[in-house]
Protein backbone atom coordinates (compact mmCIF):
# COMPACT_ATOMS: atom_id res chain seq x y z
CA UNK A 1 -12.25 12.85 -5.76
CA UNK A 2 -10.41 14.44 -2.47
CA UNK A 3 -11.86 13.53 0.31
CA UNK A 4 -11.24 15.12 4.29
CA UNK A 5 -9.19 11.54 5.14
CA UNK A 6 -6.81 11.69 2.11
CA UNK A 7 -4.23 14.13 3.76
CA UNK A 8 -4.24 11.85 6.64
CA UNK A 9 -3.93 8.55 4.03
CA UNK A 10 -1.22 10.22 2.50
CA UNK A 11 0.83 10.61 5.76
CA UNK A 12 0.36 7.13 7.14
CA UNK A 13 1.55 5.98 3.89
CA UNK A 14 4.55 8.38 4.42
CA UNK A 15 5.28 7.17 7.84
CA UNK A 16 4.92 3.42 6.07
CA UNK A 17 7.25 4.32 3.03
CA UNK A 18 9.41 5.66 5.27
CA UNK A 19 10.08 2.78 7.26
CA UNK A 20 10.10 0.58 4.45
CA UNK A 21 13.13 2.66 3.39
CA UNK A 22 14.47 1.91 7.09
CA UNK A 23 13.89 -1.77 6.83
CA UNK A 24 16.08 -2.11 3.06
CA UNK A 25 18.69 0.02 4.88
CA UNK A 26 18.66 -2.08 8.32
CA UNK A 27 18.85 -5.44 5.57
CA UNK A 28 21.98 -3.95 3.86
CA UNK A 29 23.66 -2.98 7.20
CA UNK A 30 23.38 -6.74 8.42
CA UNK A 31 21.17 -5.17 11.14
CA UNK A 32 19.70 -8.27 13.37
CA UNK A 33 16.65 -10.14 12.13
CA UNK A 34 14.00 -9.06 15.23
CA UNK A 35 14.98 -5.58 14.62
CA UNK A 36 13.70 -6.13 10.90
CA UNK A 37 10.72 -7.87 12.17
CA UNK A 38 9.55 -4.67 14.34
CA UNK A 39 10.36 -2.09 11.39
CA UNK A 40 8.40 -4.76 9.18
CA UNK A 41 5.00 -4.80 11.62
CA UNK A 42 5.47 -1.02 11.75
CA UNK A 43 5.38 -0.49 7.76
CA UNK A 44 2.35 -3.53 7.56
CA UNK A 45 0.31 -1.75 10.49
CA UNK A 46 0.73 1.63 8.59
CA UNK A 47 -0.64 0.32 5.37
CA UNK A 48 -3.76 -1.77 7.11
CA UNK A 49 -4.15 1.78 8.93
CA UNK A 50 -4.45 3.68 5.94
CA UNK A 51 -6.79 0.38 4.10
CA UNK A 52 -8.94 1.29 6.99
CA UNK A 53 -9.18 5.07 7.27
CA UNK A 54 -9.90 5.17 3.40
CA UNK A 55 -11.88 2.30 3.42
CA UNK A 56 -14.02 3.89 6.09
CA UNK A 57 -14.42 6.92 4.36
CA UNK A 58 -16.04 5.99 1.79
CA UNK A 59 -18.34 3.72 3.43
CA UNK A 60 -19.43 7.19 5.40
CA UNK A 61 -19.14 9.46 2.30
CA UNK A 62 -19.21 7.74 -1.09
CA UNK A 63 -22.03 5.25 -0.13
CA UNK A 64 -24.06 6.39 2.62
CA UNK A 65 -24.01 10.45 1.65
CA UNK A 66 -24.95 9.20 -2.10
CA UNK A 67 -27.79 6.94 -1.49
CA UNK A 68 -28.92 9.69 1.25
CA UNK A 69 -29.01 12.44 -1.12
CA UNK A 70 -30.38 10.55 -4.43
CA UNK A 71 -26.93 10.15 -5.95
CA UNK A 72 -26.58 6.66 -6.02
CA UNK A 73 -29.31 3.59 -5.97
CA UNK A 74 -29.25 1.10 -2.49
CA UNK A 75 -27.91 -1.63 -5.33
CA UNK A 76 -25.58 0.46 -6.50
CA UNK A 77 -24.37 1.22 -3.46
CA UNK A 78 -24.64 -2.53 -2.42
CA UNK A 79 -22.79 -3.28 -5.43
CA UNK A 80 -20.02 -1.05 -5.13
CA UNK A 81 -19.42 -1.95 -1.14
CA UNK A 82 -19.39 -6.18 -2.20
CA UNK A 83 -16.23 -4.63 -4.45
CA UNK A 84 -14.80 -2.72 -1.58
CA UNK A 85 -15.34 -5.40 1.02
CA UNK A 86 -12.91 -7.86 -0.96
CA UNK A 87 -9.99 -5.31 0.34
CA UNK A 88 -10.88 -5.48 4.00
C-alpha cells in the first residue's frame, strides 16, 4: 500500500544510500577515520529518520484511520502496533 510519506521514505533512504556509497569510497581512499565517523552518523541518522517517518505513518493511517472507520478491531490494532513497536 502507497502511502503520502513513502516518496519522502524513499528519498531519505537515497540521501542514506548515497552516503553509504561515500563512506566505502572515503574507506578505499585511506580518507581519515573522523571523516568516516561523520559520513557514518549521517547514513545512521538517515535510516532512524526514515524508521520514524514510516513508522509514524502508519501509526496515523494504518491503525488509527482503520479502527476509526471499522476496518480494523482496537486488538487488532493493539496487536499489530506491539509488532511495530519492537522496531522503534
Amino acid at each position: 500500500m502507497q502511502h503520502a510519506s513513502h516518496p519522502d521514505i524513499v528519498k531519505r533512504l537515497k540521501r542514506a544510500h548515497g552516503h553509504l556509497a561515500g563512506v566505502i569510497a572515503m574507506i578505499e581512499e585511506g580518507r581519515p577515520c573522523v571523516d568516516l565517523a561523520q559520513q557514518l552518523h549521517a547514513v545512521e541518522s538517515a535510516i532512524t529518520n526514515a524508521k520514524r517517518v514510516m513508522i509514524q505513518d502508519h501509526m496515523e493511517h494504518c491503525l488509527a484511520d482503520g479502527v476509526g472507520h471499522g476496518g480494523k478491531s482496537a486488538k487488532d490494532a493493539l496487536s499489530e502496533f506491539k509488532a511495530m513497536a519492537k522496531y522503534l
